[in-house]
N, C-alpha and C. Protein backbone atom coordinates (compact mmCIF):
# COMPACT_ATOMS: atom_id res chain seq x y z
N UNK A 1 78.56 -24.59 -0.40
CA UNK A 1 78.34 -25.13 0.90
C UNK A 1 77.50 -24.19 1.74
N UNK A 2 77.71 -22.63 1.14
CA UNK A 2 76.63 -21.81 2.69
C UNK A 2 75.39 -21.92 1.89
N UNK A 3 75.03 -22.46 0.62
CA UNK A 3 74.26 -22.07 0.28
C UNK A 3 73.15 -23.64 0.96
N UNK A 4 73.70 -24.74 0.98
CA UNK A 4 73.45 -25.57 1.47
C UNK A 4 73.22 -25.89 2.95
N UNK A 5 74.00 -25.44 3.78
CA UNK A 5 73.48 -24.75 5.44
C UNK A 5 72.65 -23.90 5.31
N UNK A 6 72.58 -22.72 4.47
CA UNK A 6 71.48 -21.66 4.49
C UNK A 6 70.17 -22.76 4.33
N UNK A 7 69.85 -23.70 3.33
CA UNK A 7 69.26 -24.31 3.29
C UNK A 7 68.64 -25.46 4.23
N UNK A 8 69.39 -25.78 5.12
CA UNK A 8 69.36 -26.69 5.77
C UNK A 8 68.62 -26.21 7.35
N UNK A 9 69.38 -25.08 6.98
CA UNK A 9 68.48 -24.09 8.25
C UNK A 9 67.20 -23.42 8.56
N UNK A 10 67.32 -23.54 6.83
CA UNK A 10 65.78 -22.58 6.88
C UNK A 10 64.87 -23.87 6.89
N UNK A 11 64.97 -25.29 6.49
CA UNK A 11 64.39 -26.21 6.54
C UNK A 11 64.22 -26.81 8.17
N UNK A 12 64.98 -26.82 8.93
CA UNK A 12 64.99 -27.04 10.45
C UNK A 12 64.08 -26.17 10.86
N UNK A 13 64.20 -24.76 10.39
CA UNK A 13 63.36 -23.65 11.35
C UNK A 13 62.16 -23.35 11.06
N UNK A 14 61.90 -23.86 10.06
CA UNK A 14 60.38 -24.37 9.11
C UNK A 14 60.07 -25.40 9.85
N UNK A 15 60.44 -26.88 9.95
CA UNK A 15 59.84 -27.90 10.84
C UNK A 15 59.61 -27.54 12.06
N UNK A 16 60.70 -26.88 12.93
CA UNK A 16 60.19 -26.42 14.50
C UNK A 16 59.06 -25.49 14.61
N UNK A 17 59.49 -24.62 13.37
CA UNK A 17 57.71 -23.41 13.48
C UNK A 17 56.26 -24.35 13.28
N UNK A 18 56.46 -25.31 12.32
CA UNK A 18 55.30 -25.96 12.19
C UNK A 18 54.94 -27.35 12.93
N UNK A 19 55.75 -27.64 14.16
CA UNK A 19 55.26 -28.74 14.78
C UNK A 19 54.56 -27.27 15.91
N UNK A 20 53.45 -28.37 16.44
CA UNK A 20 53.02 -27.81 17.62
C UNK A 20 51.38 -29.05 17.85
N UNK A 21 50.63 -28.44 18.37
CA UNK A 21 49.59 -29.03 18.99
C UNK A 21 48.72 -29.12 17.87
N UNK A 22 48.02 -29.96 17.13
CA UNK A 22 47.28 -30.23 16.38
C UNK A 22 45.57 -29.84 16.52
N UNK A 23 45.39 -29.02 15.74
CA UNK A 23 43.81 -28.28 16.01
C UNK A 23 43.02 -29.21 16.14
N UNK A 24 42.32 -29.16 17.65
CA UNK A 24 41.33 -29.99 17.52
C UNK A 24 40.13 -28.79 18.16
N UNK A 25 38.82 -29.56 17.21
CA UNK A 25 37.52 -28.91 17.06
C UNK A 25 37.57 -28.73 18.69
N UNK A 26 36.90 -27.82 19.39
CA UNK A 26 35.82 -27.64 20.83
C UNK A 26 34.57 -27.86 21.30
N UNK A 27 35.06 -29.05 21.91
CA UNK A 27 33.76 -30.11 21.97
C UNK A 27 32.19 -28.64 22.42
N UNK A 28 31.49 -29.27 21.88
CA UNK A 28 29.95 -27.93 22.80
C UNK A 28 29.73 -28.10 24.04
N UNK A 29 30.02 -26.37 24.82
CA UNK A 29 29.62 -26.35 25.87
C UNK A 29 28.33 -25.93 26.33
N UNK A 30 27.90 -26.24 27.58
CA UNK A 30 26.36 -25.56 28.28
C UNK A 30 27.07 -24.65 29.31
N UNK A 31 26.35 -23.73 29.06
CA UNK A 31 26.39 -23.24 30.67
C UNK A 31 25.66 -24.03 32.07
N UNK A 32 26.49 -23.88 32.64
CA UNK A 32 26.29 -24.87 34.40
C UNK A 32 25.54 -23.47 34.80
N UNK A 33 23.95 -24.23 35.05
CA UNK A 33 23.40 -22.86 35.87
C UNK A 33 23.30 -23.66 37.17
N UNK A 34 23.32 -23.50 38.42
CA UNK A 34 23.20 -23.72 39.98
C UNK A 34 22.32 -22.44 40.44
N UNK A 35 21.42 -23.08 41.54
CA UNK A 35 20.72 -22.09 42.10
C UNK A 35 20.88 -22.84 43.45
N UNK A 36 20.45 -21.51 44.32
CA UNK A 36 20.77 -21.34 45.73
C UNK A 36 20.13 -22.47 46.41
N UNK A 37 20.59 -23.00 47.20
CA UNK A 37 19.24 -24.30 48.37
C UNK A 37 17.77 -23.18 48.46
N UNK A 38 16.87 -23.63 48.22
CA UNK A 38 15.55 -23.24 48.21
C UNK A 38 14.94 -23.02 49.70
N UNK A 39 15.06 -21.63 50.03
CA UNK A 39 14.28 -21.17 51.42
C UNK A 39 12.74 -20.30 51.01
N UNK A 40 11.75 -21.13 52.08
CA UNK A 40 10.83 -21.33 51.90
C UNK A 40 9.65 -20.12 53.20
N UNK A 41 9.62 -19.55 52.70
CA UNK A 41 8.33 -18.60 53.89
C UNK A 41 6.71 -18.44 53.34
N UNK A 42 5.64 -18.77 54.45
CA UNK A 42 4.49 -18.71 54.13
C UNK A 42 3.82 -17.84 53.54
N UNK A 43 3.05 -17.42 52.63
CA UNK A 43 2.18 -16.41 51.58
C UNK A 43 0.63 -16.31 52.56
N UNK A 44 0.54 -15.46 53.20
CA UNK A 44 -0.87 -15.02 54.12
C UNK A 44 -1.15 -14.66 52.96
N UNK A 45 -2.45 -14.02 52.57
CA UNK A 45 -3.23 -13.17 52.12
C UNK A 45 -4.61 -13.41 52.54
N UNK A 46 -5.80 -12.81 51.87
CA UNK A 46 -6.72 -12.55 52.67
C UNK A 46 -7.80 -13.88 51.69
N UNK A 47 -7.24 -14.44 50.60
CA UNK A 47 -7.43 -15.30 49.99
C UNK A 47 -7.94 -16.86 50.74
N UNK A 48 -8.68 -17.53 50.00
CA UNK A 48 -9.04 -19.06 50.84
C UNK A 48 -7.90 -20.09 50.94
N UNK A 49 -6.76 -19.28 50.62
CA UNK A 49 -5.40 -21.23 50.67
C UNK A 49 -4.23 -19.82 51.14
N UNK A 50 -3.61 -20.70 52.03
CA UNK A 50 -2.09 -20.33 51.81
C UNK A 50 -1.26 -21.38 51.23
N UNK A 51 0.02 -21.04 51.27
CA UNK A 51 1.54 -22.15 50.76
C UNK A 51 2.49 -21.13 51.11
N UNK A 52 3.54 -22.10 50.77
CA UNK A 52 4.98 -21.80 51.50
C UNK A 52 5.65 -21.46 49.52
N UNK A 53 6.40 -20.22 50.09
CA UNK A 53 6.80 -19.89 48.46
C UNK A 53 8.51 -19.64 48.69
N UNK A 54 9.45 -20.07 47.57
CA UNK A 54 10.65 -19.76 47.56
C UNK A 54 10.84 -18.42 47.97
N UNK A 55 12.11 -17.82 48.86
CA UNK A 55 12.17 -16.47 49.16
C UNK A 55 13.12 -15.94 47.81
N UNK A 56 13.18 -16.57 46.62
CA UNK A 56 13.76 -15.58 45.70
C UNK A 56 12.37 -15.23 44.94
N UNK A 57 11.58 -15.76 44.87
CA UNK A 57 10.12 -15.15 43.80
C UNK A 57 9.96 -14.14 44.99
N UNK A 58 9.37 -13.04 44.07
CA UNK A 58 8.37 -12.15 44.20
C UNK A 58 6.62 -12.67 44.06
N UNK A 59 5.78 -12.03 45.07
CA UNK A 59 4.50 -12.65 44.98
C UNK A 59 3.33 -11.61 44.18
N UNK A 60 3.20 -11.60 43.50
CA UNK A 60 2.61 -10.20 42.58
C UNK A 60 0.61 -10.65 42.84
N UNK A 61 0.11 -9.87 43.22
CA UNK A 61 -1.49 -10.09 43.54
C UNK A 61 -2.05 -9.88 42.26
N UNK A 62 -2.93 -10.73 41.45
CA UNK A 62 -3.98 -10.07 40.27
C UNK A 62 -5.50 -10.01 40.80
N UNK A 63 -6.15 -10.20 40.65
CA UNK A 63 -7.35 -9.79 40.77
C UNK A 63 -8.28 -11.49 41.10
N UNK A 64 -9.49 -11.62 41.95
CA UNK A 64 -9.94 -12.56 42.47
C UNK A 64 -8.85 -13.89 43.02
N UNK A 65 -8.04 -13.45 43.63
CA UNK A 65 -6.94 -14.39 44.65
C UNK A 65 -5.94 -15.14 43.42
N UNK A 66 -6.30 -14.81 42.17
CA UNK A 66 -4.91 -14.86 41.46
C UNK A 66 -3.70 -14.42 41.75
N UNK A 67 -2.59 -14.87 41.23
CA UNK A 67 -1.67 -14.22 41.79
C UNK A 67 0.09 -14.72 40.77
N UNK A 68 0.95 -14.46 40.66
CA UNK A 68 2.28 -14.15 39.69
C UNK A 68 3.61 -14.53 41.12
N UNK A 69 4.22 -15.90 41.27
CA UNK A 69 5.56 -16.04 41.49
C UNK A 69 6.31 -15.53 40.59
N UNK A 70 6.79 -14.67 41.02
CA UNK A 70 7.93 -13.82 39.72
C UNK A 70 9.32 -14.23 40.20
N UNK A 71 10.46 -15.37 39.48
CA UNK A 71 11.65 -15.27 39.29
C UNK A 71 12.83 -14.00 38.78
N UNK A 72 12.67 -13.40 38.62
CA UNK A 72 13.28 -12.01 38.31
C UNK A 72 14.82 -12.75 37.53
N UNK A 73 15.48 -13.17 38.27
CA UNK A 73 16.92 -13.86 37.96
C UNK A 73 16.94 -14.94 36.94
N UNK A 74 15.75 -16.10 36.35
CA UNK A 74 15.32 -17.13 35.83
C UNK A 74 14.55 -16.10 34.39
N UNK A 75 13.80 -15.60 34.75
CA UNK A 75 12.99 -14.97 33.96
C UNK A 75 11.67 -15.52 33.59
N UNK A 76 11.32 -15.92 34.82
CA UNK A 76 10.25 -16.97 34.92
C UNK A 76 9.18 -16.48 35.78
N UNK A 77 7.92 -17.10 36.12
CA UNK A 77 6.90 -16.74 36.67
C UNK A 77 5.85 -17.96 36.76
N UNK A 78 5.33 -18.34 37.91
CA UNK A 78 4.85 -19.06 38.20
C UNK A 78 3.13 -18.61 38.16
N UNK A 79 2.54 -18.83 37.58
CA UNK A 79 1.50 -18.28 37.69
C UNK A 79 0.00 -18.90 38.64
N UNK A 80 -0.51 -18.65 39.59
CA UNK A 80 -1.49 -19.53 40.25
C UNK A 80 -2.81 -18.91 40.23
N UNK A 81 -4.04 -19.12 39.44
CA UNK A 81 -5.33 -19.27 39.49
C UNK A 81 -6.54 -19.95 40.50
N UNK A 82 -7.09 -19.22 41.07
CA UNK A 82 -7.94 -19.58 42.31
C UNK A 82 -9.48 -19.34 41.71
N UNK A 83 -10.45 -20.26 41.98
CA UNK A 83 -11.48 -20.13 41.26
C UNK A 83 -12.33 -20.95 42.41
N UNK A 84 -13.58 -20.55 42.82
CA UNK A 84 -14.17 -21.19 43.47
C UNK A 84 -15.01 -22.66 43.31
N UNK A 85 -15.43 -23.89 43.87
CA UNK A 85 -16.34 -24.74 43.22
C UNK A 85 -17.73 -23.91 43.63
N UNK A 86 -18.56 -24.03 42.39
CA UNK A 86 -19.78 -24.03 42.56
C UNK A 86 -20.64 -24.59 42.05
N UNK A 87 -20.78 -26.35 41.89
CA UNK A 87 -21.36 -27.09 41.22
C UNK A 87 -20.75 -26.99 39.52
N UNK A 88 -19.33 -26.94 40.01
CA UNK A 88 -18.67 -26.92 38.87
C UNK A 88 -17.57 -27.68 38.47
N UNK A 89 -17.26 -28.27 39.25
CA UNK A 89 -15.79 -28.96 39.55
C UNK A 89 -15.60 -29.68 38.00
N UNK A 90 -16.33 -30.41 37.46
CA UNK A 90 -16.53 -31.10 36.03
C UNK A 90 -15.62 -30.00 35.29
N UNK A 91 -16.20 -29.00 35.18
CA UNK A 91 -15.73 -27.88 33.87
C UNK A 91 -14.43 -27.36 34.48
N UNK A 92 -13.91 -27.15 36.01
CA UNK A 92 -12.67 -26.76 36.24
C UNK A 92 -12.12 -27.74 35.77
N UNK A 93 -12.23 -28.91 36.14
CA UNK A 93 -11.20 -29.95 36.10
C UNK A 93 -10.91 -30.30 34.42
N UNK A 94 -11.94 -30.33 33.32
CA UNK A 94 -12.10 -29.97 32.08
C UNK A 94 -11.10 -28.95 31.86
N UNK A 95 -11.37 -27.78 32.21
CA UNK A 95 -10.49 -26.94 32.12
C UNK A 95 -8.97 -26.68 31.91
N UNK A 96 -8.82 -27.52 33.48
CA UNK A 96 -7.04 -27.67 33.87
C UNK A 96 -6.40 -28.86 32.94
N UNK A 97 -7.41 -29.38 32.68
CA UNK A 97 -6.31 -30.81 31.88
C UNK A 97 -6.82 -30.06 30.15
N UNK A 98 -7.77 -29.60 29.53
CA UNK A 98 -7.68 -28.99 28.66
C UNK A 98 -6.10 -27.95 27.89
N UNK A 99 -6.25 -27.30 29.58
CA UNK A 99 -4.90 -26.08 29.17
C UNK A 99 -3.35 -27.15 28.99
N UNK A 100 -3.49 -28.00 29.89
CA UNK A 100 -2.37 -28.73 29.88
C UNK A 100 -1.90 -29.34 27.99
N UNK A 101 -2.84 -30.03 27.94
CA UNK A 101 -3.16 -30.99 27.08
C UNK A 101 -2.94 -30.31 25.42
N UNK A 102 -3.07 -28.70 25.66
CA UNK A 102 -2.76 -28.06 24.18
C UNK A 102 -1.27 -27.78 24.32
N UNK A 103 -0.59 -27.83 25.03
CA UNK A 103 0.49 -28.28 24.87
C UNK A 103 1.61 -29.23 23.75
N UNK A 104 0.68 -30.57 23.56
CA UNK A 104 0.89 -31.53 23.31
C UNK A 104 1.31 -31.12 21.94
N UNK A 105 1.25 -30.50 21.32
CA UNK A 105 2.14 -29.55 19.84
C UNK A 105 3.45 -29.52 19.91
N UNK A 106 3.63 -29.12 21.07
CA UNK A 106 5.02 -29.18 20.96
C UNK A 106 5.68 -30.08 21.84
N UNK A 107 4.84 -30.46 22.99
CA UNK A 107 5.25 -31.40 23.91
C UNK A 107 5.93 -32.61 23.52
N UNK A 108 7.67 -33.08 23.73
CA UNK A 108 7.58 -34.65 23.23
C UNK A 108 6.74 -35.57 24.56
N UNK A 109 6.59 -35.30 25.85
CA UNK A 109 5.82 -36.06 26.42
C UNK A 109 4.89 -35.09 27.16
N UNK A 110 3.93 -35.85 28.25
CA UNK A 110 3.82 -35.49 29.42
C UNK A 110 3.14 -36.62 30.16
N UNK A 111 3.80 -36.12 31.55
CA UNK A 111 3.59 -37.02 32.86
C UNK A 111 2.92 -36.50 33.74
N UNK A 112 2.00 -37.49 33.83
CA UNK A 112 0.99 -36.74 34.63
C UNK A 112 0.98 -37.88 36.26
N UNK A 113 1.16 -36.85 37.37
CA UNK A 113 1.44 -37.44 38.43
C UNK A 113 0.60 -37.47 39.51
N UNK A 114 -0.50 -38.11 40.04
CA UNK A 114 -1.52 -37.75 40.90
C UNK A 114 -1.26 -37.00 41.93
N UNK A 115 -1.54 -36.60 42.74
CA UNK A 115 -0.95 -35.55 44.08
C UNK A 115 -2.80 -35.88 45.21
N UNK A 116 -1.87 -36.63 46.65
CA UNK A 116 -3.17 -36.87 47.28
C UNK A 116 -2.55 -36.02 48.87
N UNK A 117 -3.33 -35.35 49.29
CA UNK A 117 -3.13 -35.48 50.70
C UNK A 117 -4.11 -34.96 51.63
N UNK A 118 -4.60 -36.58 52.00
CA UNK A 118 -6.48 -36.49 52.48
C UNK A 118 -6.03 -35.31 53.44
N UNK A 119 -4.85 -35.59 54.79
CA UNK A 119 -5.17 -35.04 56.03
C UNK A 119 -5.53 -33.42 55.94
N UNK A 120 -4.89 -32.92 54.99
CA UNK A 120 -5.36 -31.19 54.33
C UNK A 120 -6.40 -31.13 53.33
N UNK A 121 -6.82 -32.07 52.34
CA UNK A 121 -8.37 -32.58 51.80
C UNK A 121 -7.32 -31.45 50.49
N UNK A 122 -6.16 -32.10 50.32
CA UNK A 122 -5.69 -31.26 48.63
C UNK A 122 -5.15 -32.69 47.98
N UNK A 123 -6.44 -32.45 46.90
CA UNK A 123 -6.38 -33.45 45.71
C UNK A 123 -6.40 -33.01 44.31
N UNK A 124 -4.94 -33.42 43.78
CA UNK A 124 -5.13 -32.92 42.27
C UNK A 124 -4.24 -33.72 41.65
N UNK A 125 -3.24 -32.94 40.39
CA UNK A 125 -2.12 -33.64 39.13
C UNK A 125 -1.77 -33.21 38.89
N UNK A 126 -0.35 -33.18 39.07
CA UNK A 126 0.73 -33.00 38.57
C UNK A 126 1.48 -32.43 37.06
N UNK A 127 1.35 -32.11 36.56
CA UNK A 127 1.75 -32.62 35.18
C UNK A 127 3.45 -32.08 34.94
N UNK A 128 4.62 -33.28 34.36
CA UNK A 128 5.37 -32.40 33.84
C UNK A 128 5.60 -32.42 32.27
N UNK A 129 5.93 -31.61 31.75
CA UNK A 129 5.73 -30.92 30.11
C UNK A 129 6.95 -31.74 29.33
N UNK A 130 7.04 -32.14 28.66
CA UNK A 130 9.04 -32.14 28.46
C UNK A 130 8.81 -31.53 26.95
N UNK A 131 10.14 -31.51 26.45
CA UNK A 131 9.95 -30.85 25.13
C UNK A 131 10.43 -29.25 24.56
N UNK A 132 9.82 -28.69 23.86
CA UNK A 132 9.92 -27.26 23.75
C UNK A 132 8.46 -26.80 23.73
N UNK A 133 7.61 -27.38 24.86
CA UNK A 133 6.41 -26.65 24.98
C UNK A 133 6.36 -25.64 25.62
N UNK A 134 5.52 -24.64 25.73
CA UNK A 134 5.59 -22.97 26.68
C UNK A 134 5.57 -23.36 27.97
N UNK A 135 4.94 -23.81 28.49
CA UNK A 135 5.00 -24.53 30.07
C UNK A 135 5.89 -25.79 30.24
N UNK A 136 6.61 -25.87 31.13
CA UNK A 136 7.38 -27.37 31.65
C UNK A 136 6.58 -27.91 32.66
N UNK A 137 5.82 -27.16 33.58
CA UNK A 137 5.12 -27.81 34.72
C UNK A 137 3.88 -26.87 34.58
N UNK A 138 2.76 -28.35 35.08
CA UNK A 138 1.29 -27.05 35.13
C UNK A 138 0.73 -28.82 36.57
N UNK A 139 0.06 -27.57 37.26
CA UNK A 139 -1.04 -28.42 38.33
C UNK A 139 -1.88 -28.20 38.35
N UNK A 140 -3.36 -28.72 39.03
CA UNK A 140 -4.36 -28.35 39.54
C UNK A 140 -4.72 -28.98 40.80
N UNK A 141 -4.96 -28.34 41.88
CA UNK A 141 -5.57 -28.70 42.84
C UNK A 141 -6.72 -28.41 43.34
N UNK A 142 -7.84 -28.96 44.26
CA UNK A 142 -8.65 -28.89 44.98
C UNK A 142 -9.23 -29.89 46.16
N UNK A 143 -10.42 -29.77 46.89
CA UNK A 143 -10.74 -30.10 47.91
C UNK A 143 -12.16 -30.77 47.32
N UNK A 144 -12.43 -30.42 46.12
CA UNK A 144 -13.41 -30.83 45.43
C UNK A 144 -14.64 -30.12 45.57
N UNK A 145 -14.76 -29.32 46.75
CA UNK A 145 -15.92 -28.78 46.95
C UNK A 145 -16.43 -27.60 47.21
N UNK A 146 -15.43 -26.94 47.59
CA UNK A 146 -14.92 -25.10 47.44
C UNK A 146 -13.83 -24.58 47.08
N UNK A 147 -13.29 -25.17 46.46
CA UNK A 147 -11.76 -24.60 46.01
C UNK A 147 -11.04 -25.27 44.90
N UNK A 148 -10.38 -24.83 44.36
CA UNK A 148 -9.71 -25.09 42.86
C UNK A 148 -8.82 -24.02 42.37
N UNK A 149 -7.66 -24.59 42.54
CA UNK A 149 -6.18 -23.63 42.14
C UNK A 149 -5.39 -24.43 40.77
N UNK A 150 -4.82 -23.52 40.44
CA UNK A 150 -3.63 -24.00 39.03
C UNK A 150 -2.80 -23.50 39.00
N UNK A 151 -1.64 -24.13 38.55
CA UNK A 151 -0.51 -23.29 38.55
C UNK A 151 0.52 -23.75 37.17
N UNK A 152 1.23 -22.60 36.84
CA UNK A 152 1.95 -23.28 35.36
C UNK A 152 2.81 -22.63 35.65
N UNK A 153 3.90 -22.89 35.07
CA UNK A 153 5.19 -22.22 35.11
C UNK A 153 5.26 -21.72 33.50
N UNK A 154 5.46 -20.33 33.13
CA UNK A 154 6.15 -19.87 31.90
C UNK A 154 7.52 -19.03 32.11
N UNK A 155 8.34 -19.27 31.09
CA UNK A 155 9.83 -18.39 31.08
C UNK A 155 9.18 -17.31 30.16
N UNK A 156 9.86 -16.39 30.07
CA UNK A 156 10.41 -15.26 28.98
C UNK A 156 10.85 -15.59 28.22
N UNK A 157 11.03 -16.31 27.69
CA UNK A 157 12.20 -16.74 26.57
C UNK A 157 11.38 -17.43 25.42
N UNK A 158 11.82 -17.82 24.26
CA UNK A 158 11.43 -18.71 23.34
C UNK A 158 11.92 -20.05 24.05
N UNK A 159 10.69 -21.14 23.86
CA UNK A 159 10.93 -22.83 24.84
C UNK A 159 12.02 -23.09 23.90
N UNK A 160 12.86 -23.26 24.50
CA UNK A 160 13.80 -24.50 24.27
C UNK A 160 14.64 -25.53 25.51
N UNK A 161 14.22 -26.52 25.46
CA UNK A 161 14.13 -27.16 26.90
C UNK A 161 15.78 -27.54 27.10
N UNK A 162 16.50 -27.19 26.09
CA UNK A 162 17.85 -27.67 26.72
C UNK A 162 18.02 -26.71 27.48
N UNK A 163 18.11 -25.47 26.95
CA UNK A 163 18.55 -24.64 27.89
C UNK A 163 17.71 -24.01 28.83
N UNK A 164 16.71 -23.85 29.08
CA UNK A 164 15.61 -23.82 30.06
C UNK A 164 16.01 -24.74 31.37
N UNK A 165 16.45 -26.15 30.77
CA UNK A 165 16.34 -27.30 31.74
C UNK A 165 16.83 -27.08 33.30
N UNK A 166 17.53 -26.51 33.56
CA UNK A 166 18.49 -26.16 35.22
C UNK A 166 17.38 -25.33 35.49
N UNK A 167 16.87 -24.62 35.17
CA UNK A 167 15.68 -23.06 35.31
C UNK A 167 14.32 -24.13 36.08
N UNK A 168 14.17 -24.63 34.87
CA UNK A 168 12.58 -25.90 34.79
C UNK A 168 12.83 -26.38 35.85
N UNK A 169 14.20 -27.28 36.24
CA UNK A 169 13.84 -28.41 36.99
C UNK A 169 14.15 -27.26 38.58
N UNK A 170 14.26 -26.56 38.93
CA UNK A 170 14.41 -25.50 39.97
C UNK A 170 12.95 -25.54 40.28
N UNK A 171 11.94 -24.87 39.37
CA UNK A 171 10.99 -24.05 39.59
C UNK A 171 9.88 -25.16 39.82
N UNK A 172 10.05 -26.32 38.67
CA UNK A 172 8.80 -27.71 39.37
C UNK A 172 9.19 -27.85 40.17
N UNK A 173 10.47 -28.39 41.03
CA UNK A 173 10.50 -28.54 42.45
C UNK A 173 9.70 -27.43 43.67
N UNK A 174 9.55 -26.20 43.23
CA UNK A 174 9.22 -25.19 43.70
C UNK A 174 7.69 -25.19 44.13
N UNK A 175 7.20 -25.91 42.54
CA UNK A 175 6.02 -26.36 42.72
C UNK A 175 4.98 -26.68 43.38
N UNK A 176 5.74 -27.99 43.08
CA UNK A 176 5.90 -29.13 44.24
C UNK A 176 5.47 -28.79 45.51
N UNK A 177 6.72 -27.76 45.62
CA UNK A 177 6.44 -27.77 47.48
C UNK A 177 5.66 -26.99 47.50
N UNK A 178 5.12 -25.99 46.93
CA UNK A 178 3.43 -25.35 47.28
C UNK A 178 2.91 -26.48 47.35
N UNK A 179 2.36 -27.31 46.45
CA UNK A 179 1.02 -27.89 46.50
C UNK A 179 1.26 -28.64 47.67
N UNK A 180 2.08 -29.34 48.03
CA UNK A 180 2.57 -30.02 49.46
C UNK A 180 2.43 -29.09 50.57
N UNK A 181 2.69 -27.88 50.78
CA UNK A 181 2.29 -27.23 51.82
C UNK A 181 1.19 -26.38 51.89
N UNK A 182 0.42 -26.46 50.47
CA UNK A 182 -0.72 -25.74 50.44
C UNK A 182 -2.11 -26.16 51.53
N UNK A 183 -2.78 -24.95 52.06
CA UNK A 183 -3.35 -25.33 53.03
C UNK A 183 -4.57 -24.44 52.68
N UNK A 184 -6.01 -24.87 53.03
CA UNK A 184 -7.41 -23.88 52.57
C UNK A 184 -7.70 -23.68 53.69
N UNK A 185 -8.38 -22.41 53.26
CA UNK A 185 -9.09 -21.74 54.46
C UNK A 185 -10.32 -22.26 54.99
């Protein structure tokens, strides 16, 4: 008989050790990136355009009114090219949709969005990238007749647009609002 309670016990205390919560796999997580509401102050320089730039970039000067939005926190950089017209506008504009357009390797799309606004005489396009191409957003603007700017956004990182995506969609908005508040000299 104890040998049969001994038994009976160790069988009870075996079922209670082995009930419990049943392993289930962990669904995949992302990291939730959030960035701050976007405050905006004007970029003087001695250059032919100003715009209004996020106050987390840094504004880095290169050489002939080029110039580097540096994200520091993103690991990103906005890059903007200033080039004058001089009976050239054909080959800039060649140009800007050229750089865009090699993209298309890795690009699964792109959207290209006109951008008009006579009362400041800034006319250009938009483009956004999707995909795992090196750029997510690239523009070009001008006045058509002395002026011609571009701008692309590159990360640090190897493209991969899932996780880029919270970063990307931050920095085209960022864009955006340059070319909207961009103004020529």
């Amino acid at each position: 008989m104890k040998n049969r309670s001994t038994l009976a016990m160790m069988v009870l205390a075996l079922v209670l050790v082995s009930c419990g919560n049943d392993a289930l796999p962990k669904p995949q997580a992302m990291l939730r990136l959030e960035y701050p509401k976007p405050e905006y102050s004007r970029v003087e320089t001695n250059c032919s355009f100003t715009f209004e730039k996020n106050d987390l970039s840094k504004v880095r000067m290169d050489k002939n009114c080029d110039m580097r939005l540096e994200y520091p926190k993103m690991k990103a950089t906005i890059y903007l090219t200033y080039k004058p017209v001089e009976n050239n506008i054909d080959l800039l504009l060649g140009d800007a949709q050229r750089l865009t357009y090699e993209h298309v390797v890795k690009a699964a799309n792109i959207v290209e969005q006109p951008f008009l606004n006579e009362d400041q005489g800034v006319y250009g396009m938009f483009y956004e990238v999707g995909g795992d191409a090196a750029s997510q957003s690239q523009f070009y603007v001008t006045d058509s007749t002395k002026h011609f700017l571009t701008g692309a956004i590159y990360f640090r990182t190897k493209p991969n647009a899932d996780s880029i995506q919270p970063a990307a969609t931050y920095l085209k908005n960022d864009m955006r609002h340059i070319i909207e508040s961009l103004r020529w000299n």
